[in-house]
PDB file of N, CA and C in Angstrom:
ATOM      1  N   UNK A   1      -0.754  94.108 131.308  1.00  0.00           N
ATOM      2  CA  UNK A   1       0.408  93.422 130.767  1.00  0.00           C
ATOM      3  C   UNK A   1       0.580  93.843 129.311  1.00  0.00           C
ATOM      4  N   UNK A   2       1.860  94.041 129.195  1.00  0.00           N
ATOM      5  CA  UNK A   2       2.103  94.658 127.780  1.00  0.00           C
ATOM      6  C   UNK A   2       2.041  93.473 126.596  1.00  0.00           C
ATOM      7  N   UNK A   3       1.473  93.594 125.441  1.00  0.00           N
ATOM      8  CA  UNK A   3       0.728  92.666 124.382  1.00  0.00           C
ATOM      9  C   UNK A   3       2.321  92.286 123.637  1.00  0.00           C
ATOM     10  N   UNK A   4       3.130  92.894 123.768  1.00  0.00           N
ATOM     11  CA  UNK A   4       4.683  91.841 123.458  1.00  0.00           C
ATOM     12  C   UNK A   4       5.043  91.232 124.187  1.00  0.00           C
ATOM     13  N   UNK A   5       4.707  91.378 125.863  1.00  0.00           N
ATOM     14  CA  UNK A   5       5.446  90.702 126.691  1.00  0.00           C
ATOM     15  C   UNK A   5       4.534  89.461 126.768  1.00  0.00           C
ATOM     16  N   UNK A   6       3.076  89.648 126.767  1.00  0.00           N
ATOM     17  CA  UNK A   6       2.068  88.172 126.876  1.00  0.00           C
ATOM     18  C   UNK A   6       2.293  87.924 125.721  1.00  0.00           C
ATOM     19  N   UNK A   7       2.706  87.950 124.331  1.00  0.00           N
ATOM     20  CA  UNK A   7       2.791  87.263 123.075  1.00  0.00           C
ATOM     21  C   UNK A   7       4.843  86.870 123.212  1.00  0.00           C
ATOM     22  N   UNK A   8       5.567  87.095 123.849  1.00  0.00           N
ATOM     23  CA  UNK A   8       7.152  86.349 124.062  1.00  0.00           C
ATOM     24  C   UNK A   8       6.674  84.836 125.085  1.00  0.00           C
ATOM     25  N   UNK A   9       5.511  85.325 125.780  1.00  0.00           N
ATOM     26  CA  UNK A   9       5.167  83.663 126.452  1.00  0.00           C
ATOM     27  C   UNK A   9       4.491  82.795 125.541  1.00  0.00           C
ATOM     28  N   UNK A  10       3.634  83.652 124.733  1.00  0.00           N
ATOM     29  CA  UNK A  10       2.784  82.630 123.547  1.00  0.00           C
ATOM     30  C   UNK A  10       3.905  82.122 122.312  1.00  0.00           C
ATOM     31  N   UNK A  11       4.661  82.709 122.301  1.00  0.00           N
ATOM     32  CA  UNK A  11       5.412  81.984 121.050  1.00  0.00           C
ATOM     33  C   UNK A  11       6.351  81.531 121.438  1.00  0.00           C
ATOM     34  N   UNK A  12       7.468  81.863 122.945  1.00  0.00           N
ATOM     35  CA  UNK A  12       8.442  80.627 123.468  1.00  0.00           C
ATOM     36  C   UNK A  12       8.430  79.948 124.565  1.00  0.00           C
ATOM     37  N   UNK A  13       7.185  79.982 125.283  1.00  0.00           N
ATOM     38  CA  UNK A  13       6.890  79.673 126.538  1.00  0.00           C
ATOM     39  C   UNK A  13       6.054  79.067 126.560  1.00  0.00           C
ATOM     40  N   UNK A  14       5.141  78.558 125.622  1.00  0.00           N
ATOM     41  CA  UNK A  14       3.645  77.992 125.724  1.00  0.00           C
ATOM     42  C   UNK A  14       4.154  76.617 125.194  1.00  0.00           C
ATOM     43  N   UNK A  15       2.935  75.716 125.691  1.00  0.00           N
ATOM     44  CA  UNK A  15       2.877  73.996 125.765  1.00  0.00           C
ATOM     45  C   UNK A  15       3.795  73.573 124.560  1.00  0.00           C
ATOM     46  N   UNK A  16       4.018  74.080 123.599  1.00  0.00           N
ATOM     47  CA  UNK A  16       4.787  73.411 122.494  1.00  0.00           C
ATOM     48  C   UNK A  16       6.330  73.408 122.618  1.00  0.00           C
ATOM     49  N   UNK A  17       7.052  74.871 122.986  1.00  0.00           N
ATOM     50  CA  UNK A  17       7.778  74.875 123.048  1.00  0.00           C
ATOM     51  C   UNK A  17       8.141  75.559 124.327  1.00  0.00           C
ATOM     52  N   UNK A  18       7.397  75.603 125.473  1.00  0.00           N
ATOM     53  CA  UNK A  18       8.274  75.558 126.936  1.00  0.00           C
ATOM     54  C   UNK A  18       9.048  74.358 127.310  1.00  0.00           C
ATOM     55  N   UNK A  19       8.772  73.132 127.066  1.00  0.00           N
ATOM     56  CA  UNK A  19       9.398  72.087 127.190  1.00  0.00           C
ATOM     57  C   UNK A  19      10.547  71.908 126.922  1.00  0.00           C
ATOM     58  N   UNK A  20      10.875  72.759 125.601  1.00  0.00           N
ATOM     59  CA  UNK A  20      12.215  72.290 124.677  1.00  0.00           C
ATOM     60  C   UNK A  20      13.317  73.156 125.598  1.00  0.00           C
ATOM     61  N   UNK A  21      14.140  72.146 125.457  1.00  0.00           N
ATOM     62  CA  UNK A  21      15.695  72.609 126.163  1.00  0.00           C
ATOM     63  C   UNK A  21      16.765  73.274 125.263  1.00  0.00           C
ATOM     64  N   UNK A  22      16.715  73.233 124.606  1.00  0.00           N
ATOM     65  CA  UNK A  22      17.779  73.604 123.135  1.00  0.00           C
ATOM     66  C   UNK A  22      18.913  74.454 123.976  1.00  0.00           C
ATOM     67  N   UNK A  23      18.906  75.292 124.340  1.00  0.00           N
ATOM     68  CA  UNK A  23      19.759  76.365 124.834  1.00  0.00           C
ATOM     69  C   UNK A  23      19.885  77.722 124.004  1.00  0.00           C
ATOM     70  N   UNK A  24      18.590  77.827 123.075  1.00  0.00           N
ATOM     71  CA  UNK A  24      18.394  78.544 121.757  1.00  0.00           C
ATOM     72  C   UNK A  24      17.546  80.083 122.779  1.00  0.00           C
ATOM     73  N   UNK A  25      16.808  79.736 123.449  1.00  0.00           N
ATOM     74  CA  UNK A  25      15.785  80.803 123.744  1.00  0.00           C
ATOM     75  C   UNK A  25      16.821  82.356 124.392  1.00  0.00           C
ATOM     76  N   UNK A  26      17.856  81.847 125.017  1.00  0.00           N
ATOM     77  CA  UNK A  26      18.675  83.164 125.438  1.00  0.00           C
ATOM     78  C   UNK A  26      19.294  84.015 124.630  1.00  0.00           C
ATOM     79  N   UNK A  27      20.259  83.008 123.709  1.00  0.00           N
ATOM     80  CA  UNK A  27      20.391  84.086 122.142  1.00  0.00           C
ATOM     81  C   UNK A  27      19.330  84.550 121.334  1.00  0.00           C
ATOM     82  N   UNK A  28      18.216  83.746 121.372  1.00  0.00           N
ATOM     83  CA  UNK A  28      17.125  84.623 121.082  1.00  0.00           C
ATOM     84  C   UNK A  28      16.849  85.860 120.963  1.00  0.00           C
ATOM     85  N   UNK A  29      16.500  85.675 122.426  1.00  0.00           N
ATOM     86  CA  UNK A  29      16.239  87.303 122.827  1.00  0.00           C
ATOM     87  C   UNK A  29      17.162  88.123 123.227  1.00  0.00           C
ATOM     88  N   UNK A  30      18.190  87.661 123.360  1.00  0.00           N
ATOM     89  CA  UNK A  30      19.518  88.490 122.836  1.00  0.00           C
ATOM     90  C   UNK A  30      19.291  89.077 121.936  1.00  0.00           C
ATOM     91  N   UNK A  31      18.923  88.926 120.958  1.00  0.00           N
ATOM     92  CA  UNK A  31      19.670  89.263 119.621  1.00  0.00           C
ATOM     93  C   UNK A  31      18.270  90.384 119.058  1.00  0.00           C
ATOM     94  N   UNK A  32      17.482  90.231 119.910  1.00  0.00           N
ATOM     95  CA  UNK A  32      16.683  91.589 119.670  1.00  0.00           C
ATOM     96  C   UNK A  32      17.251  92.508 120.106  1.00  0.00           C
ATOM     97  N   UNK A  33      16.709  93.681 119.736  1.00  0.00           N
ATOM     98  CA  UNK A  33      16.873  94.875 119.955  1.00  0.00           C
ATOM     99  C   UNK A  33      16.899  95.163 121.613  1.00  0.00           C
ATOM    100  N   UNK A  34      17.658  96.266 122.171  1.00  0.00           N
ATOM    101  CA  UNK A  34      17.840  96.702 123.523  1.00  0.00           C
ATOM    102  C   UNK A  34      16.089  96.783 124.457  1.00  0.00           C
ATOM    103  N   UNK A  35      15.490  97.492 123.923  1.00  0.00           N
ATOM    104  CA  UNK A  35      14.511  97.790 124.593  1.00  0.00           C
ATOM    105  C   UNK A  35      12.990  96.943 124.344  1.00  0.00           C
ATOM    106  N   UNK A  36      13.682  95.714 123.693  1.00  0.00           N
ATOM    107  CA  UNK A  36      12.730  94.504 123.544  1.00  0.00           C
ATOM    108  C   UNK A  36      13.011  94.383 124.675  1.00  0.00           C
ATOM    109  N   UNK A  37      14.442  93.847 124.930  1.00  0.00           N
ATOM    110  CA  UNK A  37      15.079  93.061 126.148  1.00  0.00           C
ATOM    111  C   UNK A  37      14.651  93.547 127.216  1.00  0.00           C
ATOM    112  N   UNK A  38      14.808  95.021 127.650  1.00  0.00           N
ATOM    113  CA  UNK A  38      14.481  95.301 128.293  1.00  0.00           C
ATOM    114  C   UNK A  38      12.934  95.172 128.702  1.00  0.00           C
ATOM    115  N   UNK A  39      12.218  95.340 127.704  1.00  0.00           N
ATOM    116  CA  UNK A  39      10.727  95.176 128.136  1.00  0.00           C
ATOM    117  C   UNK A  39      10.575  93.847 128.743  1.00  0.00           C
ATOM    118  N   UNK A  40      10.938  92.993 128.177  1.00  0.00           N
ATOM    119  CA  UNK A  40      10.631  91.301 128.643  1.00  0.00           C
ATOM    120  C   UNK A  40      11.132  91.458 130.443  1.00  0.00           C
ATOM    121  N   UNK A  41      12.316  91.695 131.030  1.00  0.00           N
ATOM    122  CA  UNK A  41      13.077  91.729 131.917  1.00  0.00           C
ATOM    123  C   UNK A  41      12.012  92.338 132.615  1.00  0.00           C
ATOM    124  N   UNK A  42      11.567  93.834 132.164  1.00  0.00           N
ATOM    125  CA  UNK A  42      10.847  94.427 133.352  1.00  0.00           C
ATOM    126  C   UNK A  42       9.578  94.052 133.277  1.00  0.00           C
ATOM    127  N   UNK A  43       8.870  92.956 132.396  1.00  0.00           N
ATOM    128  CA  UNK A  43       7.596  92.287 132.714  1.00  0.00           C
ATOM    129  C   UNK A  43       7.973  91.291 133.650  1.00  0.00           C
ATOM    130  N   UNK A  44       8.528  90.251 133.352  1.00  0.00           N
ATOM    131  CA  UNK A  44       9.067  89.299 134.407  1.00  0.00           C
ATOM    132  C   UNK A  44       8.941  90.030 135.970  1.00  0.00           C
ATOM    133  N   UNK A  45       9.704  90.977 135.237  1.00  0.00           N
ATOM    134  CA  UNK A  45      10.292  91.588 137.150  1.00  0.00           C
ATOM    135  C   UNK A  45       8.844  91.765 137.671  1.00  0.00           C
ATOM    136  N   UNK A  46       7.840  92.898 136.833  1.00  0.00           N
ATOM    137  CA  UNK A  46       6.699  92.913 137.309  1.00  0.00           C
ATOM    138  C   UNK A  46       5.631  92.008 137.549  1.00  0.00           C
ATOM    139  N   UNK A  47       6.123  90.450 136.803  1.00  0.00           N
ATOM    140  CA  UNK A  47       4.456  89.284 137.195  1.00  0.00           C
ATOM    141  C   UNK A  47       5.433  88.487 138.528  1.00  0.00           C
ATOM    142  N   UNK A  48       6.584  88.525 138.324  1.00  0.00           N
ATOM    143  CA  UNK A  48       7.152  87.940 139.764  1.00  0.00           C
ATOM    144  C   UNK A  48       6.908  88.960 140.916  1.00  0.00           C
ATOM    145  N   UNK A  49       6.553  90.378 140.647  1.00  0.00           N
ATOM    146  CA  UNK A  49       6.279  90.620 141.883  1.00  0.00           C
ATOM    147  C   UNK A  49       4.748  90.885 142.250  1.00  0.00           C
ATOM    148  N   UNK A  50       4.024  90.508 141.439  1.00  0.00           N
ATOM    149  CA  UNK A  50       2.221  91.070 141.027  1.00  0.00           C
ATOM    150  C   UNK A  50       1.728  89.140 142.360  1.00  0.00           C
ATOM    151  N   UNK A  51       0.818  89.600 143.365  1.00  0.00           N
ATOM    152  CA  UNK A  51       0.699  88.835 144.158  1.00  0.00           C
ATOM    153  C   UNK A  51      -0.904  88.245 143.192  1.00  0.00           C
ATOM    154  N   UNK A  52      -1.231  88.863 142.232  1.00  0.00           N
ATOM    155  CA  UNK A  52      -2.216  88.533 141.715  1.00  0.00           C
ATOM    156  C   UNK A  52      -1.964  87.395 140.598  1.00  0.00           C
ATOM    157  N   UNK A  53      -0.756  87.516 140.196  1.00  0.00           N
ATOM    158  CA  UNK A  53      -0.474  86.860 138.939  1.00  0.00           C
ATOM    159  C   UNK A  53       0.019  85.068 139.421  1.00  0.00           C
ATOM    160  N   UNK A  54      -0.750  84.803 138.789  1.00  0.00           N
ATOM    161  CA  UNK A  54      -0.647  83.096 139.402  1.00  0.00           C
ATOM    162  C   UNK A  54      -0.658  81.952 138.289  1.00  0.00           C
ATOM    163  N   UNK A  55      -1.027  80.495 138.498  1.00  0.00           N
ATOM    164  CA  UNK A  55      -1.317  79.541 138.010  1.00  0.00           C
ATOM    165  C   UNK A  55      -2.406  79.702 136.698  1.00  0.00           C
ATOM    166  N   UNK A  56      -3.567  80.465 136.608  1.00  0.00           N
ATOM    167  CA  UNK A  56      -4.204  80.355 136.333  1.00  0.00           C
ATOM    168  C   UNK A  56      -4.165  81.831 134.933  1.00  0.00           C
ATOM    169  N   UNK A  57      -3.471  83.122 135.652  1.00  0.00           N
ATOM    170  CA  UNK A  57      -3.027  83.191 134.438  1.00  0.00           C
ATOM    171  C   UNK A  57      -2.238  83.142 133.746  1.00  0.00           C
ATOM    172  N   UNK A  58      -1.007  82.379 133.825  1.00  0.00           N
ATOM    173  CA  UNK A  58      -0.097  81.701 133.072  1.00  0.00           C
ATOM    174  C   UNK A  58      -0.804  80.778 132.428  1.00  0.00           C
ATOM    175  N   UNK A  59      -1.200  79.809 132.382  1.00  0.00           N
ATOM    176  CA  UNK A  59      -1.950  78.820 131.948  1.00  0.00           C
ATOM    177  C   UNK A  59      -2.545  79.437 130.703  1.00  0.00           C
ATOM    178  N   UNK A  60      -3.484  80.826 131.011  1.00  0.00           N
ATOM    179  CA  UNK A  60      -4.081  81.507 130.046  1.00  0.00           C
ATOM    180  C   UNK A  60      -3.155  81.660 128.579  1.00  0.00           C
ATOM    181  N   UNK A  61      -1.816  82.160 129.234  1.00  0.00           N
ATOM    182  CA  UNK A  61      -0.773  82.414 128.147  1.00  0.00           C
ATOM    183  C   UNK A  61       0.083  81.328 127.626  1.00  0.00           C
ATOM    184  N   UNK A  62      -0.101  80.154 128.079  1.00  0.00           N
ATOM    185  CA  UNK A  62       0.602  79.342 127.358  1.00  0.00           C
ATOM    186  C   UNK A  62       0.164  77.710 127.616  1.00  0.00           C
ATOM    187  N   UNK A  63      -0.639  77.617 128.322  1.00  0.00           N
ATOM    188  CA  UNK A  63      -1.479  75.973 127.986  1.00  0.00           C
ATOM    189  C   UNK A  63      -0.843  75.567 128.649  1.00  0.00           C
ATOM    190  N   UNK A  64       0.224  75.995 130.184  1.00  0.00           N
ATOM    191  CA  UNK A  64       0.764  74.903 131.062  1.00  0.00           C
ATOM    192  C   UNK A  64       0.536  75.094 131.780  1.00  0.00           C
ATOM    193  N   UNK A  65      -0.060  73.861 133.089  1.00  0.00           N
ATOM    194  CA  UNK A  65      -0.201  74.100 133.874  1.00  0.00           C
ATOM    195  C   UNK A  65       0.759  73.945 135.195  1.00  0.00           C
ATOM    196  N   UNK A  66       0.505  75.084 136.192  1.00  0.00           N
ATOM    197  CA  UNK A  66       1.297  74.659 137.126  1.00  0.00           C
ATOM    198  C   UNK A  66       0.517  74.478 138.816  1.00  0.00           C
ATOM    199  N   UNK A  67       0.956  73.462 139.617  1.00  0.00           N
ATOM    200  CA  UNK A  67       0.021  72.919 140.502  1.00  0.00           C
ATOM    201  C   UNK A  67      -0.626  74.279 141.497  1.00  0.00           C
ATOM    202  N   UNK A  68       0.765  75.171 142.110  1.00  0.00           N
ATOM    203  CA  UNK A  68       0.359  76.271 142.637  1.00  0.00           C
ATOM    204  C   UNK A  68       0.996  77.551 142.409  1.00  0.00           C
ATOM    205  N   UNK A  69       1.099  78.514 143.118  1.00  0.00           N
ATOM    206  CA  UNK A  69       1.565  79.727 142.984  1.00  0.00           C
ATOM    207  C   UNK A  69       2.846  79.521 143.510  1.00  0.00           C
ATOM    208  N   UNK A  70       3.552  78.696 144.511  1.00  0.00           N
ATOM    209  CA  UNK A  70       4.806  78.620 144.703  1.00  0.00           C
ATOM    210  C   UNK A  70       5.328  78.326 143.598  1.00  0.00           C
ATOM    211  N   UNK A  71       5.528  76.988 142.861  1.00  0.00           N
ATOM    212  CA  UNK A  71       6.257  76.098 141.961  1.00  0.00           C
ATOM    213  C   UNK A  71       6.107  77.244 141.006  1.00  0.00           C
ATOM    214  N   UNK A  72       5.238  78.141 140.369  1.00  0.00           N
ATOM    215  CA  UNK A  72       5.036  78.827 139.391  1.00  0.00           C
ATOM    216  C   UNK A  72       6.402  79.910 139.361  1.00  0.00           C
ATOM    217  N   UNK A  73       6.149  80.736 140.681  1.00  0.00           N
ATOM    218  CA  UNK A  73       7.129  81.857 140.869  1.00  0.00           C
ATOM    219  C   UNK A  73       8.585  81.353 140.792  1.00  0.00           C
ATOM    220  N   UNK A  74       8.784  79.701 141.608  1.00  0.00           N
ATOM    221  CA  UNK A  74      10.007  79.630 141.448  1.00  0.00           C
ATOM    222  C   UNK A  74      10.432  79.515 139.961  1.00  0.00           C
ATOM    223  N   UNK A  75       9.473  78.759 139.265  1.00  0.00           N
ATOM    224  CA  UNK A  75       9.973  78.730 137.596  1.00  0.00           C
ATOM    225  C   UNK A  75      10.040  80.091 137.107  1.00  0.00           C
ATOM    226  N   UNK A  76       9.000  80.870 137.781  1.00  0.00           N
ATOM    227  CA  UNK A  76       9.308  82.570 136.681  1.00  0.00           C
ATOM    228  C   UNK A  76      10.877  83.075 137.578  1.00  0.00           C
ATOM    229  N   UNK A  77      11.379  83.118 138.637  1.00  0.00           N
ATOM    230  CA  UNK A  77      12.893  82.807 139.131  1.00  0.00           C
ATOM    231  C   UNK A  77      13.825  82.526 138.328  1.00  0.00           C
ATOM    232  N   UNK A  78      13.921  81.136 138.111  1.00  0.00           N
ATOM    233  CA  UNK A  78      14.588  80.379 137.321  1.00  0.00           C
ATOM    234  C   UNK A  78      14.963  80.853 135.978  1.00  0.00           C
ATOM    235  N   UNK A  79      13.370  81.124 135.623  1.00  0.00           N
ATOM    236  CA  UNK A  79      13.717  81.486 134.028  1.00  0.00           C
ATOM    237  C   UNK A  79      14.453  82.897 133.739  1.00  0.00           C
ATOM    238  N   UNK A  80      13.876  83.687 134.755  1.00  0.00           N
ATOM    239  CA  UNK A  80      14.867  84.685 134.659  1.00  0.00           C
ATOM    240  C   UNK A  80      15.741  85.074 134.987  1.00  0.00           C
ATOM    241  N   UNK A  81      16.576  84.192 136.087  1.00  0.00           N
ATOM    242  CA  UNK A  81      17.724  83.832 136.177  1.00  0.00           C
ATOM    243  C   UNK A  81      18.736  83.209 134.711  1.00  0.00           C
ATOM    244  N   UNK A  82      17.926  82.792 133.863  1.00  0.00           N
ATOM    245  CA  UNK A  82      18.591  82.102 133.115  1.00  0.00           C
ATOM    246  C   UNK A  82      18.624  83.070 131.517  1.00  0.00           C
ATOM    247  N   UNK A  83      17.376  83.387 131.365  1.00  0.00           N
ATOM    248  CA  UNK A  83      17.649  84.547 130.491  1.00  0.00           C
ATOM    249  C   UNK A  83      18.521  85.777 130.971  1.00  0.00           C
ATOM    250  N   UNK A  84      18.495  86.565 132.131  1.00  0.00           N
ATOM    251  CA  UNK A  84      19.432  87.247 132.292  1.00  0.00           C
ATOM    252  C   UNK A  84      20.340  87.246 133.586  1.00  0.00           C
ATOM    253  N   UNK A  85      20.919  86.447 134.155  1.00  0.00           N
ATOM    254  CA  UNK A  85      21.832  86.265 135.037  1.00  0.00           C
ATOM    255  C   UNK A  85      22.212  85.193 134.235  1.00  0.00           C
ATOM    256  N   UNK A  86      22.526  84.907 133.339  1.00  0.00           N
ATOM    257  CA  UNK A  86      23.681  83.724 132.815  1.00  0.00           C
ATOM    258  C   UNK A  86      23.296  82.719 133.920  1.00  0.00           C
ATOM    259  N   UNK A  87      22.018  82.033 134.514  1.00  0.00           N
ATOM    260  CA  UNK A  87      22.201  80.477 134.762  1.00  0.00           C
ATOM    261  C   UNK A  87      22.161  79.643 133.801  1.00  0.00           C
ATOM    262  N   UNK A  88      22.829  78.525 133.964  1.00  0.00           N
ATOM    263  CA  UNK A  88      23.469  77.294 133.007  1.00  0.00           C
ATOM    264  C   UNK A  88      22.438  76.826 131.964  1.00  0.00           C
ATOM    265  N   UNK A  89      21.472  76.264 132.726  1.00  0.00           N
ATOM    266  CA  UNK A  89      19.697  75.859 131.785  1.00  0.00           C
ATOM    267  C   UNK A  89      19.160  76.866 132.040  1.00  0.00           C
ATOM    268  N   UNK A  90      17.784  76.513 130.994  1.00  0.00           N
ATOM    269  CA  UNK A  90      16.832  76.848 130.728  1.00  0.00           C
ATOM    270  C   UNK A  90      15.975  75.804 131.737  1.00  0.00           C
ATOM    271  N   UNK A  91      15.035  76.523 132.539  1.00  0.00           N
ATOM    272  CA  UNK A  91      14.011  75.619 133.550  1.00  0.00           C
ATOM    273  C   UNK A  91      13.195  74.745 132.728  1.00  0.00           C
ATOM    274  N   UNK A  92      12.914  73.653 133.518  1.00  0.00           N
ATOM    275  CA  UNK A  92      11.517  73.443 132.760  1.00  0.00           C
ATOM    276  C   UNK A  92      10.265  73.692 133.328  1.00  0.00           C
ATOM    277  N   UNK A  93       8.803  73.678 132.907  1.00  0.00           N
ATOM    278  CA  UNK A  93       8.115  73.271 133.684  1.00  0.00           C
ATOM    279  C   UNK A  93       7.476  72.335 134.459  1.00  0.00           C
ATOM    280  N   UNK A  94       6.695  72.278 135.158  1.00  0.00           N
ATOM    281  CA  UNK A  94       6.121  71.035 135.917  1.00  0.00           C
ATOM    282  C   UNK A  94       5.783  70.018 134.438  1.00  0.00           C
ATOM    283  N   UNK A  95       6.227  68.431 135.143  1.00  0.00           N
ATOM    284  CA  UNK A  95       5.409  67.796 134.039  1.00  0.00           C
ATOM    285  C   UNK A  95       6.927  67.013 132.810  1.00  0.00           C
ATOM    286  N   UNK A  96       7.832  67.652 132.917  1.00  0.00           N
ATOM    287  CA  UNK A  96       8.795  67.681 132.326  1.00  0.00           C
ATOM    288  C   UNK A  96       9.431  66.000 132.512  1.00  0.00           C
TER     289      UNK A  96
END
């Protein structure tokens, strides 16, 4: 895993601020550069499709937990539905 893409979960995805709803995190990373964006997009693409990547290491990267590997994938779904397919929210996680 590329050390920008596990440090974009440690600084907007982890226990402090995965919770927050703002509607701030999409212009965010908008507003980086092209091939930030792109990197984030094609990590996503790659831990949503990695049958290894689960509960346990997400948790690693950001202090939340999630009960299993379903609920997890659908939130990594969601979220990237919402960072780049224009869905309405931002997900939350379990616990919310």
């Amino acid at each position: 895993m590329d050390t920008r893409f596990s440090n974009f979960f440690r600084a907007n995805l982890d226990l402090e601020r995965g919770y927050e709803n703002t509607g701030d995190l999409r212009p965010t990373l908008s507003s980086y550069n092209d091939s930030y964006v792109k990197l984030i997009r094609e990590g996503f693409e790659q831990i949503m499709a990695d049958d290894s990547f689960g509960p346990d290491k997400y948790e690693r990267l950001t202090d939340i937990e999630f009960p299993d590997r379903e609920t997890l994938h659908t939130y990594l779904h969601d979220m990237y539905d919402y960072l780049f397919n224009d869905a309405p929210e931002q997900p939350m996680p379990p616990g919310y």
